[in-house]
C-alpha atoms as a PDB file:
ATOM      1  CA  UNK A   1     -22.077  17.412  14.656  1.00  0.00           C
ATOM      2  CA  UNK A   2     -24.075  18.296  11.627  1.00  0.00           C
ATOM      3  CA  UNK A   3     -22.095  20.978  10.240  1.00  0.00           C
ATOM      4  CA  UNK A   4     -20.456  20.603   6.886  1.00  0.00           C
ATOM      5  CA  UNK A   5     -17.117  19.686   6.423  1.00  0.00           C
ATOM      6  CA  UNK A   6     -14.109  20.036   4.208  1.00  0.00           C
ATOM      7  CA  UNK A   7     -12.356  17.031   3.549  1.00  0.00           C
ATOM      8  CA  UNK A   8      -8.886  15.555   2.332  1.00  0.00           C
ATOM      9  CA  UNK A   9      -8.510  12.112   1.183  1.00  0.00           C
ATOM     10  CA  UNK A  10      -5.154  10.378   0.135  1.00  0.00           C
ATOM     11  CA  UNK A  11      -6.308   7.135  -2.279  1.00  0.00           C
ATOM     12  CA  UNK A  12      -4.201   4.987  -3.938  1.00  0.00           C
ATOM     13  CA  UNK A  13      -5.798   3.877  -7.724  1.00  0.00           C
ATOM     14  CA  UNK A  14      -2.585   1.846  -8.326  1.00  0.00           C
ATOM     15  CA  UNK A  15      -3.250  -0.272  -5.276  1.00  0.00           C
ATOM     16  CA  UNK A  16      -6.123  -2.773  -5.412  1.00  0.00           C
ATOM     17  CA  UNK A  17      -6.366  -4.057  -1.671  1.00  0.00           C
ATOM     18  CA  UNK A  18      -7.685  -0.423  -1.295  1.00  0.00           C
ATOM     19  CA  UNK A  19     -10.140   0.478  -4.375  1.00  0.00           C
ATOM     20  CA  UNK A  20     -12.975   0.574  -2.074  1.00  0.00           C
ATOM     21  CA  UNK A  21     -11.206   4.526  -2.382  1.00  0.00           C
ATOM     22  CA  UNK A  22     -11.389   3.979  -5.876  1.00  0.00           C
ATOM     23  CA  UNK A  23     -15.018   3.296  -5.738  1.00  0.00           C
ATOM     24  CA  UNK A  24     -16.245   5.773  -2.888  1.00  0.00           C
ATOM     25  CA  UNK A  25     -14.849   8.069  -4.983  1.00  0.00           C
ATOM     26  CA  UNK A  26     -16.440   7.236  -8.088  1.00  0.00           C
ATOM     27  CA  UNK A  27     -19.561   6.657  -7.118  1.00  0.00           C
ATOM     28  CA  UNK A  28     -19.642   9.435  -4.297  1.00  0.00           C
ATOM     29  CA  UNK A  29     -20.614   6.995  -2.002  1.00  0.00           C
ATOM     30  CA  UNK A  30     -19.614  10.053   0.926  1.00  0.00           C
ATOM     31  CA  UNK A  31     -22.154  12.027  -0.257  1.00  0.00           C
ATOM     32  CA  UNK A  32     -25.078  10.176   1.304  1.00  0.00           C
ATOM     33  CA  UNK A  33     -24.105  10.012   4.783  1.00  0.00           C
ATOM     34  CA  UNK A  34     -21.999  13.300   5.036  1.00  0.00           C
ATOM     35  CA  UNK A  35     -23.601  16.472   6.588  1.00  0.00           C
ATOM     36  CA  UNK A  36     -25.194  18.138   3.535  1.00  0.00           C
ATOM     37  CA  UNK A  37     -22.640  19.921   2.147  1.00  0.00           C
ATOM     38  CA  UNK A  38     -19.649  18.368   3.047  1.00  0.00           C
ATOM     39  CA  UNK A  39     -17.130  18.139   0.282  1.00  0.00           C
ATOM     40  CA  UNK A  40     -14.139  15.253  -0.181  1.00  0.00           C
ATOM     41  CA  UNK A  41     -11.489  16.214  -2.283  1.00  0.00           C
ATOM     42  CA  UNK A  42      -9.293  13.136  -3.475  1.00  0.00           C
ATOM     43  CA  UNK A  43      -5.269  13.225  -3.446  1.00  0.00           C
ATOM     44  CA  UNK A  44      -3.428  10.406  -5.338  1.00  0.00           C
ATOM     45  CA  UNK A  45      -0.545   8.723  -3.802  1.00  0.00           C
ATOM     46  CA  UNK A  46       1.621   6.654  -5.516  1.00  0.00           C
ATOM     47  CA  UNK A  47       2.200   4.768  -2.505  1.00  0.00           C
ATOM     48  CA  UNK A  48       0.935   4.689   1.579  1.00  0.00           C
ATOM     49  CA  UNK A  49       4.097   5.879   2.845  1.00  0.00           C
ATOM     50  CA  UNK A  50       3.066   9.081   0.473  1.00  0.00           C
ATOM     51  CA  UNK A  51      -0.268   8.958   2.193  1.00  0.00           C
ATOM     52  CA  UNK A  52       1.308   8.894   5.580  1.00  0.00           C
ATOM     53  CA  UNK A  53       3.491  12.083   5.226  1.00  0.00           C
ATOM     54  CA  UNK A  54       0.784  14.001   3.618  1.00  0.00           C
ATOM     55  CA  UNK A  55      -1.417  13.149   6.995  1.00  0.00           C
ATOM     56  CA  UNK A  56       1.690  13.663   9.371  1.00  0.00           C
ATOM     57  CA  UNK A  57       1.526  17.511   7.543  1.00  0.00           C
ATOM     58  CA  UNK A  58      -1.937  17.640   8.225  1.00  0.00           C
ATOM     59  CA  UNK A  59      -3.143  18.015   4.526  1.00  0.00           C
ATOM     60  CA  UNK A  60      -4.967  15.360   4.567  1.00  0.00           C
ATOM     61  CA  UNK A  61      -7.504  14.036   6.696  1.00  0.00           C
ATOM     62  CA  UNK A  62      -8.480  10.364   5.868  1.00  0.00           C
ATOM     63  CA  UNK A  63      -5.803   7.970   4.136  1.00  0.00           C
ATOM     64  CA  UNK A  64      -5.960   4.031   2.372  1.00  0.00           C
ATOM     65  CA  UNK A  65      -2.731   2.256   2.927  1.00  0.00           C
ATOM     66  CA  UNK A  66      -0.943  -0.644   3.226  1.00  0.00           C
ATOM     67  CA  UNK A  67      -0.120  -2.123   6.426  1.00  0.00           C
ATOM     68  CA  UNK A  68       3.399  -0.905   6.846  1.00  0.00           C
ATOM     69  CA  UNK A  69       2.438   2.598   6.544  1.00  0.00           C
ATOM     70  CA  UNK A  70      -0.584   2.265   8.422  1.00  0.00           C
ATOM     71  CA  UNK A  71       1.250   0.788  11.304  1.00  0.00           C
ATOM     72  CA  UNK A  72       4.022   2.972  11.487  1.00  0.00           C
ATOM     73  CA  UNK A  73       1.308   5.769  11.505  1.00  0.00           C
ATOM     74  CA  UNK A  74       0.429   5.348  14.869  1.00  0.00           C
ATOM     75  CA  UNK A  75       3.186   5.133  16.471  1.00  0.00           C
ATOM     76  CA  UNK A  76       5.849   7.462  14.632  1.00  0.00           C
ATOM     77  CA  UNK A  77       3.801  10.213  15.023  1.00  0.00           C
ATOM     78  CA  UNK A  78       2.188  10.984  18.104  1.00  0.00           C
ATOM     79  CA  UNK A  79       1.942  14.161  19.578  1.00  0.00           C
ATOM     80  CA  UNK A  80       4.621  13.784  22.619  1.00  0.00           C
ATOM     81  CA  UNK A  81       7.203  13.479  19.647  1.00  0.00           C
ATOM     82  CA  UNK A  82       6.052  15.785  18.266  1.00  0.00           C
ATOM     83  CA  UNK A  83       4.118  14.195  15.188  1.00  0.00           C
ATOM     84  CA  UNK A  84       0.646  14.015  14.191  1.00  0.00           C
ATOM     85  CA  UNK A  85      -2.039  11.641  16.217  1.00  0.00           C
ATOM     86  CA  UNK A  86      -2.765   9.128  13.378  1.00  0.00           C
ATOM     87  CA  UNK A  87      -5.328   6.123  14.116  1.00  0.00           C
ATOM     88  CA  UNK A  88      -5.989   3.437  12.035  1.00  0.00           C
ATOM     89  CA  UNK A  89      -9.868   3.052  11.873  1.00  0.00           C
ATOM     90  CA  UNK A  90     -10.635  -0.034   9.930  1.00  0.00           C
ATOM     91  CA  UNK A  91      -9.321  -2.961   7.907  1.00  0.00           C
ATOM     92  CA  UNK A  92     -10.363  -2.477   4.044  1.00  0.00           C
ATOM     93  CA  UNK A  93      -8.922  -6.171   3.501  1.00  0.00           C
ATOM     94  CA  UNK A  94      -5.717  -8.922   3.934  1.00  0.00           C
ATOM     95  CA  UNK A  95      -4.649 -11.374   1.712  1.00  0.00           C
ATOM     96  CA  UNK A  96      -1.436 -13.300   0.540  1.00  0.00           C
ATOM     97  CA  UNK A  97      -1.252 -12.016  -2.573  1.00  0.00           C
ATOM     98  CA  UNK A  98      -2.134  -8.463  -2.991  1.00  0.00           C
ATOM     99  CA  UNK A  99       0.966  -6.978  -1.659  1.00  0.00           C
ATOM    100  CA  UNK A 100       3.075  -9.988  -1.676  1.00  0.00           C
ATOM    101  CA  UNK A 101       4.396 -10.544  -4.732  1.00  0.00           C
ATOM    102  CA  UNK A 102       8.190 -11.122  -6.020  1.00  0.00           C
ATOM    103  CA  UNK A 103       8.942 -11.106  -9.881  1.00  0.00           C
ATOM    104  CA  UNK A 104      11.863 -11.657 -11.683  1.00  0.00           C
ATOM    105  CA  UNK A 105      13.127 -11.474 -14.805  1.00  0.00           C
ATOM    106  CA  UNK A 106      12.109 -13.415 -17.758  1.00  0.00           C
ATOM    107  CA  UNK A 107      14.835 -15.394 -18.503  1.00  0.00           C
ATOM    108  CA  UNK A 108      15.475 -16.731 -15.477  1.00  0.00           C
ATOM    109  CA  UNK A 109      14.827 -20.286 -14.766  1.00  0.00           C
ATOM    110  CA  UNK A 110      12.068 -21.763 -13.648  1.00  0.00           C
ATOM    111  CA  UNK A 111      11.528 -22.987 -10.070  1.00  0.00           C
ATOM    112  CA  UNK A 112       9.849 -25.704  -8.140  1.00  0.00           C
ATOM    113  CA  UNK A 113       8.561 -23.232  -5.500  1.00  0.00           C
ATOM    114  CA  UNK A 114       8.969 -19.760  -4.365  1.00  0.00           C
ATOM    115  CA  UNK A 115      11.423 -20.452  -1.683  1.00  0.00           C
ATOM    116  CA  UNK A 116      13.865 -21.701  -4.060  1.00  0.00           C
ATOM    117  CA  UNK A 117      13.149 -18.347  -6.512  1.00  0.00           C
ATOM    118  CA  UNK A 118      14.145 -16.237  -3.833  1.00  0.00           C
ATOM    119  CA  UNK A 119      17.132 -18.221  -2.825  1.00  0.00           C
ATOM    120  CA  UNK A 120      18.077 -17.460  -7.096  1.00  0.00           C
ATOM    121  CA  UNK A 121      17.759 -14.086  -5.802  1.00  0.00           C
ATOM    122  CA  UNK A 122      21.398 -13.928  -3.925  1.00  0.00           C
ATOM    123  CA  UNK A 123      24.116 -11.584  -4.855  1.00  0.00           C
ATOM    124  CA  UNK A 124      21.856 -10.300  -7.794  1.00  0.00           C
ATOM    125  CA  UNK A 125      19.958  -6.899  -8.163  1.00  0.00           C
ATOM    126  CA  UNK A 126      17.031  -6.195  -6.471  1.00  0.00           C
ATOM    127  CA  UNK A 127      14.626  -3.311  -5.355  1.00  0.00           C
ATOM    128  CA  UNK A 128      10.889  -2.250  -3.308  1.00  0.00           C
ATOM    129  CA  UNK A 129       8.746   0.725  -2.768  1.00  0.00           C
ATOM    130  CA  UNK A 130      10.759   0.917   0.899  1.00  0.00           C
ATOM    131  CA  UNK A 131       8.626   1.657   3.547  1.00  0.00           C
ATOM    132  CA  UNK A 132       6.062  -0.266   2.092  1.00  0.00           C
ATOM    133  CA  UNK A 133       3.914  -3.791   2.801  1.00  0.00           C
ATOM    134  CA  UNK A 134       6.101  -5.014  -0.587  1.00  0.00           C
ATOM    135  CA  UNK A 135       9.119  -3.970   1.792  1.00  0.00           C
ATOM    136  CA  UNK A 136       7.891  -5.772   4.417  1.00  0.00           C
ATOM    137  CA  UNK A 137       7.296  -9.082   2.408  1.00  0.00           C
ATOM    138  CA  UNK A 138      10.745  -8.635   0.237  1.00  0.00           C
ATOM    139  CA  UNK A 139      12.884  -8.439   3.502  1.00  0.00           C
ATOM    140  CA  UNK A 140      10.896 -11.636   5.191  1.00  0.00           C
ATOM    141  CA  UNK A 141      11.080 -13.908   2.127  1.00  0.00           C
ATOM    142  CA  UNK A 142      15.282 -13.208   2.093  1.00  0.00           C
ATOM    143  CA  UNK A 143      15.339 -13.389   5.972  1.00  0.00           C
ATOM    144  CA  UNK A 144      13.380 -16.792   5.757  1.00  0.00           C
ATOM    145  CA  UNK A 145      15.748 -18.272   2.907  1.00  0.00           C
ATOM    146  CA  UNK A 146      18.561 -16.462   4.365  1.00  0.00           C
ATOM    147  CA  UNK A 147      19.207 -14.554   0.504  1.00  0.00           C
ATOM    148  CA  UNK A 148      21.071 -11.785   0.327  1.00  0.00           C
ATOM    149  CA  UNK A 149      20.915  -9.895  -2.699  1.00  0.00           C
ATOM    150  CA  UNK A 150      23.647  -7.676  -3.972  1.00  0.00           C
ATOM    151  CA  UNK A 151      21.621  -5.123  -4.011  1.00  0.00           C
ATOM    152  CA  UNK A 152      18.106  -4.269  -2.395  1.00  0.00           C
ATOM    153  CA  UNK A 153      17.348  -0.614  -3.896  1.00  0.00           C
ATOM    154  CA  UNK A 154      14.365   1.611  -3.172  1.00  0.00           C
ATOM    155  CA  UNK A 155      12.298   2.223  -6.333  1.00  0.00           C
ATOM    156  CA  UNK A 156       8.873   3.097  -6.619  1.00  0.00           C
ATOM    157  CA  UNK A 157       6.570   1.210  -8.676  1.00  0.00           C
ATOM    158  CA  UNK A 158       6.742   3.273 -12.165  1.00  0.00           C
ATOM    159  CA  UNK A 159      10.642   2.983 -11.827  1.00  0.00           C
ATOM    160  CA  UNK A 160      10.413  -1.261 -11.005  1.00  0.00           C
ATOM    161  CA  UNK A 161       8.581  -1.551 -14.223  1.00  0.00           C
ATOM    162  CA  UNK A 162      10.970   0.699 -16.361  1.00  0.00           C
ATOM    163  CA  UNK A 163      13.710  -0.966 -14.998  1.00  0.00           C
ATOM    164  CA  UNK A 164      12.377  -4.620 -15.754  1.00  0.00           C
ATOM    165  CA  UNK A 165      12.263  -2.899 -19.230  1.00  0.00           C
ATOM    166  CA  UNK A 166      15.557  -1.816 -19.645  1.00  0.00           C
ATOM    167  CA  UNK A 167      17.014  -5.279 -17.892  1.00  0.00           C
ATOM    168  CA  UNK A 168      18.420  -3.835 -15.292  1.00  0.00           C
ATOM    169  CA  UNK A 169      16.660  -5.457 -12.542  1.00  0.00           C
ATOM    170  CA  UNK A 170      17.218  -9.199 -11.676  1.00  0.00           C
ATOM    171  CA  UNK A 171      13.852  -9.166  -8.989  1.00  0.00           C
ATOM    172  CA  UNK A 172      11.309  -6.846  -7.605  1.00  0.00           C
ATOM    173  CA  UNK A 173       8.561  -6.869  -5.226  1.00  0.00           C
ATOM    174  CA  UNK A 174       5.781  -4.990  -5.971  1.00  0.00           C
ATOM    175  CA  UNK A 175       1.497  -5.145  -5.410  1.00  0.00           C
ATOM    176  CA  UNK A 176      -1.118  -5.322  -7.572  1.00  0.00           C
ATOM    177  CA  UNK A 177      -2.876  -4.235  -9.976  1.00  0.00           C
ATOM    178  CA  UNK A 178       1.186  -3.170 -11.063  1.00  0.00           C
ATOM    179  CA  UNK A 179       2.295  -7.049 -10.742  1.00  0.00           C
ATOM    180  CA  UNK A 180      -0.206  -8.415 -12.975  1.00  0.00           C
ATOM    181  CA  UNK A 181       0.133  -5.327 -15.509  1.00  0.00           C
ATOM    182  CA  UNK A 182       3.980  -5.933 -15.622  1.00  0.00           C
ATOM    183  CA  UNK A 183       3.431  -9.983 -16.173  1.00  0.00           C
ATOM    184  CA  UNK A 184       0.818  -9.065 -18.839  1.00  0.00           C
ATOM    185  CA  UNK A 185       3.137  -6.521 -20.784  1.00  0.00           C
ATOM    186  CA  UNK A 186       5.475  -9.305 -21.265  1.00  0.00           C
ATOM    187  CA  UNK A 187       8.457  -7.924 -18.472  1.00  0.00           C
ATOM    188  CA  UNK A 188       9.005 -10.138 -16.076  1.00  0.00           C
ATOM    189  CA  UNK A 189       7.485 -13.014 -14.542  1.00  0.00           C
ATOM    190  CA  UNK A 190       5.662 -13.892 -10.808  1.00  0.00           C
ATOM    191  CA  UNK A 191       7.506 -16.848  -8.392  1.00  0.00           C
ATOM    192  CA  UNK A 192       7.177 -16.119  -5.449  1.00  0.00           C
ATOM    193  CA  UNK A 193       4.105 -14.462  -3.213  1.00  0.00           C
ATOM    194  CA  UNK A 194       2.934 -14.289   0.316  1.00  0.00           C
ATOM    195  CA  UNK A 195       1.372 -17.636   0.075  1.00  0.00           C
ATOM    196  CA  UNK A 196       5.462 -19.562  -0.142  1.00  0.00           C
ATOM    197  CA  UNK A 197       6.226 -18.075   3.198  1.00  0.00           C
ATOM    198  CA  UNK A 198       3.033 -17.772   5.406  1.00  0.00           C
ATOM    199  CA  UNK A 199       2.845 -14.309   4.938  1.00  0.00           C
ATOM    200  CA  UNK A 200      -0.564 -11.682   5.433  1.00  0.00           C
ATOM    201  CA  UNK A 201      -0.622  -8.566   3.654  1.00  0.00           C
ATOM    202  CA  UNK A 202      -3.185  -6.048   4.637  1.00  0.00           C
ATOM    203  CA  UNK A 203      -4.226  -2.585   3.211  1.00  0.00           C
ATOM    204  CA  UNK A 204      -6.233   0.195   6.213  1.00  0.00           C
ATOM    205  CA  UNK A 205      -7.883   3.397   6.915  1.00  0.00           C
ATOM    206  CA  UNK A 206      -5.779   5.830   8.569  1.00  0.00           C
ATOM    207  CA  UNK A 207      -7.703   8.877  10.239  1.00  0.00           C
ATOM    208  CA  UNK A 208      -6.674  12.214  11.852  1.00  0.00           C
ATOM    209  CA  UNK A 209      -7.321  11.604  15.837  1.00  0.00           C
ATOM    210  CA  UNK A 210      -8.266  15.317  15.775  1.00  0.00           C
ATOM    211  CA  UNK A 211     -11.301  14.403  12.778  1.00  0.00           C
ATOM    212  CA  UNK A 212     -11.776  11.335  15.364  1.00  0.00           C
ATOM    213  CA  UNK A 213     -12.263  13.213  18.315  1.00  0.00           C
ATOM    214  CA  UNK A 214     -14.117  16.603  16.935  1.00  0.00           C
ATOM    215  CA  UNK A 215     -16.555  14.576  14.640  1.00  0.00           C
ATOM    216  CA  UNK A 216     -17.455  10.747  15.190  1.00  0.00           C
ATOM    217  CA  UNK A 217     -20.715  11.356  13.065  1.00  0.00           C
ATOM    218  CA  UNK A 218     -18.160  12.468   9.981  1.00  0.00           C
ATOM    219  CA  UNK A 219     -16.310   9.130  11.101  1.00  0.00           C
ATOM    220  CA  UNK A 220     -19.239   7.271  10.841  1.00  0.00           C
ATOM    221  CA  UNK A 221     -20.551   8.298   8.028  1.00  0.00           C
ATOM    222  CA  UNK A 222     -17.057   7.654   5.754  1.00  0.00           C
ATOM    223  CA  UNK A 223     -17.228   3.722   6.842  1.00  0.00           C
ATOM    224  CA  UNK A 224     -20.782   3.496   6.407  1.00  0.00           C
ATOM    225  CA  UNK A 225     -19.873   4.937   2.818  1.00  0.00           C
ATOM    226  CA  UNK A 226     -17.135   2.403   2.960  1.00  0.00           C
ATOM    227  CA  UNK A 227     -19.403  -0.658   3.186  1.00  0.00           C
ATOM    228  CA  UNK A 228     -21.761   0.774   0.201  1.00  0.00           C
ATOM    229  CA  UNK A 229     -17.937   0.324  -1.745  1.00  0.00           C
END
């Protein structure tokens, strides 16, 4: 304890249920409660599941992700399978509407409620991040309707909104700040979100056991940072 240390972060600026990142970041928040020192270098992931593997390789130390990530962080890779310990270390917020959010295109018709948008949603062409709380939410709203798309591809957030562009998606789940960008560029339209179906999304901070175990006062002193965000 006190020593200096060498840190890896994995952030996610396109994500806002974890810009505290953003902030800490920013402002260098770390700086005040790390051993003097200390430095944090700052990865960018385009999504948690990114995060996750980057961790699982040890090259990073400290991650912000979504739930689904997060969760399957601590289990997937434990030592005994041989995996990385991962722990999740705090909650950095939940809501129905961060990660929970289904567009569609714009000239589709309008609905009374979100159910019946993703019920429109049947034998037409879909996608996700896979793997990610978006994932999570898109395969509950079609299990809850009983939908089933013709397709339910795997396309990262950057290839959603290019295909929304081009017309060649019918629906996409996706989180913000990337839902409200694609409404506000005109490409597609929100129906249906987390709060249609009952559904929490949550975003976490993922640590290294090992940085757990060898250094609770580095531990400490990120979610002390954390609440200055």
């Amino acid at each position: 304890p006190g020593e200096k240390v060498d840190l890896v972060v994995g952030y996610q600026p396109y994500y806002t249920a974890s810009w505290s990142g953003v902030v800490n970041n920013g402002k260098g928040f770390w700086k005040k409660y790390l051993p003097e020192g200390s430095t944090a270098t700052f990865q960018i992931g385009l999504q948690g599941a990114v995060i996750v593997n980057a961790m699982t390789g040890e090259k990073q130390h400290i991650g912000y992700v979504g739930d689904v990530p997060a969760i399957a962080a601590t289990f997937r890779n434990l030592r005994d399978r041989g995996g990385t310990d991962l722990r999740i270390v705090a909650a950095l917020g939940t809501s129905e509407q961060q990660c929970n959010i289904m567009l569609v295109r714009n000239d589709a018709p309008d609905f009374k409620d979100g159910k019946e948008a993703v019920k429109w949603l049947g034998g037409k062409q879909t996608s996700a991040p896979q793997g990610a709380c978006s994932d999570r939410f898109a395969r509950l709203a079609f299990e809850q309707t009983g939908t089933k798309p013709a397709t339910y591809l795997n396309q990262n957030v950057e290839v959603i909104t290019t295909n929304f562009r081009a017309g060649k998606l019918d629906g996409a789940t996706v989180w913000e700040p990337t839902a409200s960008k694609i409404e506000m560029t005109g490409l597609a339209k929100r129906v249906a979100t987390g709060r249609d179906i009952n559904a929490i999304d949550g975003a976490f901070l993922v640590m290294a056991n090992d940085l757990i175990k060898q250094r609770p006062d580095v531990v400490k002193g990120w979610l002390e940072s954390e609440i200055d965000a």
